[in-house]
N, C-alpha and C. Protein backbone atom coordinates (compact mmCIF):
# COMPACT_ATOMS: atom_id res chain seq x y z
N UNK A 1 19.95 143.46 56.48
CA UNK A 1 19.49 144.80 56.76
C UNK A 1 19.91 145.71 55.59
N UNK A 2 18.87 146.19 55.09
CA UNK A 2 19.24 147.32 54.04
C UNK A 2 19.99 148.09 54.07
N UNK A 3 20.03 149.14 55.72
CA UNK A 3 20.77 150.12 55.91
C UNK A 3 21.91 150.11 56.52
N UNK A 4 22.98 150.98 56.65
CA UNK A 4 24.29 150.69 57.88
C UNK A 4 23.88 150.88 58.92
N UNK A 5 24.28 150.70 59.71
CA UNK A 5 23.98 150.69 61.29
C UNK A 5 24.85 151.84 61.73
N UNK A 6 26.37 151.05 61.83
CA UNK A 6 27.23 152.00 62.06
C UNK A 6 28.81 151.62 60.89
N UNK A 7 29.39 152.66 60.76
CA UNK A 7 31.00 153.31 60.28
C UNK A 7 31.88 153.07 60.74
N UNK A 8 31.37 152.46 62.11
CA UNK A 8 32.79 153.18 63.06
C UNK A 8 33.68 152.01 62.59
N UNK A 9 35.21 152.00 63.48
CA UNK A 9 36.07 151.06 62.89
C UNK A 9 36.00 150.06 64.18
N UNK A 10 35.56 148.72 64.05
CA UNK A 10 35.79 147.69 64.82
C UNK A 10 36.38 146.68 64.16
N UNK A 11 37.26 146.17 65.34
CA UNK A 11 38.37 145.20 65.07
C UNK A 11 38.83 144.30 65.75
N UNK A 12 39.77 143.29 65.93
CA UNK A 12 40.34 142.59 66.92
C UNK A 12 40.55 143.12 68.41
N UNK A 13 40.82 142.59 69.31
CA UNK A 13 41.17 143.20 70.62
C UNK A 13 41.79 142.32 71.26
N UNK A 14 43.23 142.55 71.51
CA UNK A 14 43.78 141.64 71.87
C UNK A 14 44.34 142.63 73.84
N UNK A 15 45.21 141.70 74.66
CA UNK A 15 45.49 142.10 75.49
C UNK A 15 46.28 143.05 75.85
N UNK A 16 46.60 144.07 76.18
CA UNK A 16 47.55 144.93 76.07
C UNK A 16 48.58 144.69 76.24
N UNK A 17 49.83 144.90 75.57
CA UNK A 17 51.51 144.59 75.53
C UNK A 17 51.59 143.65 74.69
N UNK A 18 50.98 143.00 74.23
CA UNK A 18 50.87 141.72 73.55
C UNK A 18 51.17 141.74 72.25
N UNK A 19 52.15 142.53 71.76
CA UNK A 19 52.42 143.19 70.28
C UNK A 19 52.50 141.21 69.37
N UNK A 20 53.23 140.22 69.70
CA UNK A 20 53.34 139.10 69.39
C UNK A 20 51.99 138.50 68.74
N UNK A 21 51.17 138.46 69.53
CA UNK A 21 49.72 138.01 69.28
C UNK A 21 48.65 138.59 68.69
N UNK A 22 49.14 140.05 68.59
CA UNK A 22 48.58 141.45 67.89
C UNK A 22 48.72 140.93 66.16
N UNK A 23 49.94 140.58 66.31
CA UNK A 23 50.39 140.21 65.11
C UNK A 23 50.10 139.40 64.17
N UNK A 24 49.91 138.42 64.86
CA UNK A 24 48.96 136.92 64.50
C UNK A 24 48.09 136.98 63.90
N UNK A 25 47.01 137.69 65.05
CA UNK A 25 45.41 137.90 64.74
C UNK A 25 45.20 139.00 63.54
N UNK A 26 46.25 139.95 63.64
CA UNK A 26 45.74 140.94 62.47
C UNK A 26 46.85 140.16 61.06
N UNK A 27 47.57 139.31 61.04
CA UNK A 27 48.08 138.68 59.72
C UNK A 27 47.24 137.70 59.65
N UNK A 28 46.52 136.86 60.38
CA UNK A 28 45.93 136.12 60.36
C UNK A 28 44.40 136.76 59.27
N UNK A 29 43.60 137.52 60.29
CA UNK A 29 42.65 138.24 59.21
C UNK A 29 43.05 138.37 57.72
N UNK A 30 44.07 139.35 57.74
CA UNK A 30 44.46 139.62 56.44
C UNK A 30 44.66 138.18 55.46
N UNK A 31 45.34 137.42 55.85
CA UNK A 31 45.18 136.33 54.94
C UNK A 31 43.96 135.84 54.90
N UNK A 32 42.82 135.60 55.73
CA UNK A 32 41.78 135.32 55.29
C UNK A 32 41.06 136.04 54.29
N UNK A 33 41.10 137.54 53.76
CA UNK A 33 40.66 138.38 53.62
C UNK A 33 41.62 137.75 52.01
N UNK A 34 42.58 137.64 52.36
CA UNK A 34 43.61 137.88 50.55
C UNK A 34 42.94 136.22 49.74
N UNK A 35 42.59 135.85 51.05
CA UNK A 35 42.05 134.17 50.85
C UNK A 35 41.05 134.19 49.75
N UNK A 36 39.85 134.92 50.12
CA UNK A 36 38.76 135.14 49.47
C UNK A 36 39.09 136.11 48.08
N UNK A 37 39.68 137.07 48.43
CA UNK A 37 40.61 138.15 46.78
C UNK A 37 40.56 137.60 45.44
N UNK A 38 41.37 135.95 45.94
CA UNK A 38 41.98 135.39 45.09
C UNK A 38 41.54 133.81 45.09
N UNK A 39 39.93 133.51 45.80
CA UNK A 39 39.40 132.33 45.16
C UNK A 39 40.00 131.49 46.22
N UNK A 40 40.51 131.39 47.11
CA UNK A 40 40.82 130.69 47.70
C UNK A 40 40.07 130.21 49.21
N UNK A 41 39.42 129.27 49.12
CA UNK A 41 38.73 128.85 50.14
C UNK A 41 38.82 127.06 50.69
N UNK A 42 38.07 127.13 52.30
CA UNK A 42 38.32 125.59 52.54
C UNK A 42 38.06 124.27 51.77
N UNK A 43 36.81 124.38 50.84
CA UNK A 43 37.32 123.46 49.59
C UNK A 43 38.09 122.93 49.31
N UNK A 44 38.76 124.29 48.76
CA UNK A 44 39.81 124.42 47.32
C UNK A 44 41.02 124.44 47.25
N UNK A 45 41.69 125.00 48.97
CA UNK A 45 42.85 125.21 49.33
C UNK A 45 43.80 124.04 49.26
N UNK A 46 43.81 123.00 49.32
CA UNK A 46 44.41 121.85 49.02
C UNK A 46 45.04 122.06 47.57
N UNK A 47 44.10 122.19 46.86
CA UNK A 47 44.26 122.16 45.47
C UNK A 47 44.97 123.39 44.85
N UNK A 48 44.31 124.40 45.65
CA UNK A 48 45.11 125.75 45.04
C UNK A 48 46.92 125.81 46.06
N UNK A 49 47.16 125.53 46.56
CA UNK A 49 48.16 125.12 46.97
C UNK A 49 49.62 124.29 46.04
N UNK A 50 48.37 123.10 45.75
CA UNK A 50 49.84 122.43 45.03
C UNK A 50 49.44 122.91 43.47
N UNK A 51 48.13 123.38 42.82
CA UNK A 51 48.02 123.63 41.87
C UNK A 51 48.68 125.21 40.94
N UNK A 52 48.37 125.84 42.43
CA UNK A 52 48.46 127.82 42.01
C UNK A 52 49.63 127.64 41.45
N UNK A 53 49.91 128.98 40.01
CA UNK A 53 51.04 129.13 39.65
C UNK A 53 51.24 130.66 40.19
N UNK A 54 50.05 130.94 40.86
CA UNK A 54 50.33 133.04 41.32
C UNK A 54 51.39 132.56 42.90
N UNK A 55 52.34 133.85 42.38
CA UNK A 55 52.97 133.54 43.28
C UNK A 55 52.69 134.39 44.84
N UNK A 56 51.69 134.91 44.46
CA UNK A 56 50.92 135.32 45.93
C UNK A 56 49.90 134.68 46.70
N UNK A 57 49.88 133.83 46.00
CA UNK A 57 48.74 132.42 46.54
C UNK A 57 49.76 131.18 46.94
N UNK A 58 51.00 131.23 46.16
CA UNK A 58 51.87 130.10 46.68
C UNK A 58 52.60 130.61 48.04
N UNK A 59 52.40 131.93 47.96
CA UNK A 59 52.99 132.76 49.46
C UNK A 59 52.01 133.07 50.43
N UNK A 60 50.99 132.67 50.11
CA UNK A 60 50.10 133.20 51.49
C UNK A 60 50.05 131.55 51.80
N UNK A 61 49.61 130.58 50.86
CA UNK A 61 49.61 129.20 51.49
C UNK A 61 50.75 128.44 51.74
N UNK A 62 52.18 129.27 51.63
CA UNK A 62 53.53 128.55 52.40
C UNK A 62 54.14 127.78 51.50
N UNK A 63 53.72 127.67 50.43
CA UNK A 63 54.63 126.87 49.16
C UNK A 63 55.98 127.67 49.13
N UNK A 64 55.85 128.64 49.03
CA UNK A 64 57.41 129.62 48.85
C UNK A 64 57.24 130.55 49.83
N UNK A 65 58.09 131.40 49.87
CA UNK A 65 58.34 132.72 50.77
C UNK A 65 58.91 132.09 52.02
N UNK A 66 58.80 133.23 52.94
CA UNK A 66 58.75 133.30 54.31
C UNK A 66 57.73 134.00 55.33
N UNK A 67 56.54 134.39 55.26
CA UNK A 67 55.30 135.19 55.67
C UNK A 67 55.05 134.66 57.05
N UNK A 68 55.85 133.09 57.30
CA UNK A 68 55.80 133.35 58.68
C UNK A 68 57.56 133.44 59.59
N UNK A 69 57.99 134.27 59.08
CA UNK A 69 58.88 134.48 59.68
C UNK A 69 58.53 136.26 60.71
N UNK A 70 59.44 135.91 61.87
CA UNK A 70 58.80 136.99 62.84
C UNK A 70 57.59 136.28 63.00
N UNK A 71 56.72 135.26 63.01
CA UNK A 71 55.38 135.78 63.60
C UNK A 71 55.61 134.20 64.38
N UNK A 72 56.63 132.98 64.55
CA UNK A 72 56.59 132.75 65.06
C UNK A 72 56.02 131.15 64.91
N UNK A 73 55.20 131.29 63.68
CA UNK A 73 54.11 130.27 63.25
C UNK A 73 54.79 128.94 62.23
N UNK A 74 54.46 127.70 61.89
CA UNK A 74 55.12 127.45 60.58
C UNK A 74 54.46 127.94 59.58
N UNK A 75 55.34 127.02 58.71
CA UNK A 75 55.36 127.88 57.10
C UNK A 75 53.90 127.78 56.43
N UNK A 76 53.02 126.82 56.72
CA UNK A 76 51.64 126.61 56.34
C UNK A 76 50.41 127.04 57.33
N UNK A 77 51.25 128.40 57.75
CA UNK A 77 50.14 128.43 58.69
C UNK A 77 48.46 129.23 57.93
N UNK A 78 48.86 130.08 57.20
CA UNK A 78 48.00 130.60 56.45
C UNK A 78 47.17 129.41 55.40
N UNK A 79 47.63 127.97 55.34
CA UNK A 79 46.47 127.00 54.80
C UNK A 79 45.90 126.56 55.40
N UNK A 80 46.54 126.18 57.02
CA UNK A 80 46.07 125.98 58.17
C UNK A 80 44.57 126.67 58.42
N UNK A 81 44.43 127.91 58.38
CA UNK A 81 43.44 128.58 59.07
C UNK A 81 42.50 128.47 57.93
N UNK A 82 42.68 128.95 56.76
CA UNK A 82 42.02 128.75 55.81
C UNK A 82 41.27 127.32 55.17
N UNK A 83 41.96 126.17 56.15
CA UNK A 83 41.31 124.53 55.54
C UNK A 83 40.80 124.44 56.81
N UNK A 84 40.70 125.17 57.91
CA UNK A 84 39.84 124.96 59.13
C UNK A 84 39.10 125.81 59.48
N UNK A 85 39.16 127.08 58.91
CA UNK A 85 38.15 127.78 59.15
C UNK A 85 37.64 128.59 58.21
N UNK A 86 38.35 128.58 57.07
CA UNK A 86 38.04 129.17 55.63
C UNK A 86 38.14 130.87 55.58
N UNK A 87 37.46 131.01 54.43
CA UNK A 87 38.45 132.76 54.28
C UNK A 87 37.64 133.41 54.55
N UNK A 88 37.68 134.62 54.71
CA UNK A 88 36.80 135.88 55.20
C UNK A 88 35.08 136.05 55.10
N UNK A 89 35.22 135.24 53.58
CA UNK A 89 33.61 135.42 53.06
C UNK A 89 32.87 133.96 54.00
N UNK A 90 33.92 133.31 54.18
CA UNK A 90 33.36 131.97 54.91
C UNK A 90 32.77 132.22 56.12
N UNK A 91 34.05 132.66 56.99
CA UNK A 91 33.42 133.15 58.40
C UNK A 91 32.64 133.70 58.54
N UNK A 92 32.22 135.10 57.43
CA UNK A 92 31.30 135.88 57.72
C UNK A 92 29.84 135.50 57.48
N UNK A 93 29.93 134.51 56.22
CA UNK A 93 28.66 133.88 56.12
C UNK A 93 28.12 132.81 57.31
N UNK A 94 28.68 132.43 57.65
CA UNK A 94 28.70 131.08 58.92
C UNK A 94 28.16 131.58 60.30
N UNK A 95 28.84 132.85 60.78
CA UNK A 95 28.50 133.34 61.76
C UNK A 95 27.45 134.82 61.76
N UNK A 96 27.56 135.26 60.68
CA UNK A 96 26.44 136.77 60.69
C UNK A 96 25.75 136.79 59.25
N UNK A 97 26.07 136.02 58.42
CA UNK A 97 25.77 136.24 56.42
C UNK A 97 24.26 135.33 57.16
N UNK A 98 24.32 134.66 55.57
CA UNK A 98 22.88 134.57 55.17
C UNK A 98 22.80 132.74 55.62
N UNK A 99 23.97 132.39 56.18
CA UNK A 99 23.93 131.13 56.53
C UNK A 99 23.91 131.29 57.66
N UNK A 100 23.33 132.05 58.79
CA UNK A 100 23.45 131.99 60.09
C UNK A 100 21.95 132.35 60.36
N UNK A 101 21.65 132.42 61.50
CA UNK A 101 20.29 132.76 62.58
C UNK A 101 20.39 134.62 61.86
N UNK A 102 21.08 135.65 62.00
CA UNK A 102 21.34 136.43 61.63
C UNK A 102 20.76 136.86 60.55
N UNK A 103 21.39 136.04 59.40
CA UNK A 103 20.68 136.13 57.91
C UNK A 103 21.05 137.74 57.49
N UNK A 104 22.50 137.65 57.96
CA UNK A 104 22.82 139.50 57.34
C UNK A 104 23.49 139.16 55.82
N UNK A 105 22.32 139.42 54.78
CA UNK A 105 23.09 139.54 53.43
C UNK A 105 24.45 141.04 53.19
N UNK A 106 25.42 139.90 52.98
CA UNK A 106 26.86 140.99 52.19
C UNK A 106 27.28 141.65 51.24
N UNK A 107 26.00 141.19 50.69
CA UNK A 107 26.20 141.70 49.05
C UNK A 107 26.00 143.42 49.29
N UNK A 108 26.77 144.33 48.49
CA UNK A 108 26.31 146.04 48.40
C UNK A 108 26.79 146.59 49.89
N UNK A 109 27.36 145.63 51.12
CA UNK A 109 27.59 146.34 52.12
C UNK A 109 28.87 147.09 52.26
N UNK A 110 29.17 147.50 53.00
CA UNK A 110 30.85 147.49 53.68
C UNK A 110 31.74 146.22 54.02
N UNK A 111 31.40 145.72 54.27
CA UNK A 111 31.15 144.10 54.15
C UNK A 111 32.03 143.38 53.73
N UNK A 112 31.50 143.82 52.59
CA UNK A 112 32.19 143.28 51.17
C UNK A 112 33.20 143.53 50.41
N UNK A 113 33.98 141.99 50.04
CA UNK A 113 35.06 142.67 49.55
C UNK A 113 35.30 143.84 48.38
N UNK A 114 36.75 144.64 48.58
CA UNK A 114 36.38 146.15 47.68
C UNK A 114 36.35 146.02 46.36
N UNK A 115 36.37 144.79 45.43
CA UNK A 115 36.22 144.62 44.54
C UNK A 115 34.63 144.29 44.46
N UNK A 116 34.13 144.82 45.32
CA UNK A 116 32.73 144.10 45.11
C UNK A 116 31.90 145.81 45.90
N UNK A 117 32.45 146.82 46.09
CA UNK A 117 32.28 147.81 46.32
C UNK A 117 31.96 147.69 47.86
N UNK A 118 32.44 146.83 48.53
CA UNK A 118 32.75 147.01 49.77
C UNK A 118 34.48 147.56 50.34
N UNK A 119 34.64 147.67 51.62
CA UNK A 119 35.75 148.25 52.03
C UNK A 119 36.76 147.05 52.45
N UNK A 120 36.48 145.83 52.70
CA UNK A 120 37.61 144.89 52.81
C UNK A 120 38.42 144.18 52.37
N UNK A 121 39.43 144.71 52.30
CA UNK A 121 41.01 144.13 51.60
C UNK A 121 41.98 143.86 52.02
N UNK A 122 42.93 142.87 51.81
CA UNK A 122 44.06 142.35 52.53
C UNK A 122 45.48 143.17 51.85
N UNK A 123 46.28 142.92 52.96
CA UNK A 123 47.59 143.59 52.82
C UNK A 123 48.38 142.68 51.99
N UNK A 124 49.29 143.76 51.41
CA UNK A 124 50.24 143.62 50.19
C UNK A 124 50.81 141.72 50.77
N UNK A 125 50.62 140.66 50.41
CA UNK A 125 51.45 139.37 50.41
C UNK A 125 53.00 139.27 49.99
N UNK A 126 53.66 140.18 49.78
CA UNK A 126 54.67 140.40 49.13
C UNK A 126 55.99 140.19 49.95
């Protein structure tokens, strides 16, 4: 579709009180989102894993850091999601992009990541 539809802000919805699982789902996104930033997809993730020398790619895929501490998860959980369900641009193509019944091209939208003059970006990995 050429035009926006809508602005508004939609997002996860999780159960109320559930700050634990709140947590998940919105670190979870975000790493999918830092997934795609930085080239990292279900492919490749194997490889960028034992290969990456960025140390924000060796921290979102659990080589170093601690990113899942507090959330409960192990340490590879962010390659986990990403070698089973791939990164942001994946999902979105699969279920609403140009690889679905849908056929919603991402290119020029909101969409898209903000290096690509869309509004979606992942939080600081740090």
């Amino acid at each position: 579709m050429p035009e926006t539809i809508s602005k508004e802000a939609l997002s996860f919805a999780v159960k109320q009180n559930d700050s634990e699982w709140a947590n998940v789902v919105k670190w979870t996104f975000a790493a999918m989102v830092a997934a795609e930033e930085f080239g990292v997809n279900s492919q490749n993730v194997e490889k960028m894993r034992d290969e990456s020398k960025s140390p924000v790619v060796r921290r979102l895929l659990g080589v170093e850091g601690d990113l899942n501490t507090g959330l409960g998860l192990p340490q590879d959980w962010a390659f986990q999601v990403i070698k089973n369900v791939g990164n942001y641009g994946e999902v979105y193509e699969r279920n609403v992009g140009t690889d679905s019944v849908l056929g919603l091209d991402r290119e020029g939208t909101l969409n898209a990541l903000w290096t690509n003059g869309g509004l979606m970006y992942a939080k600081s990995f740090r």
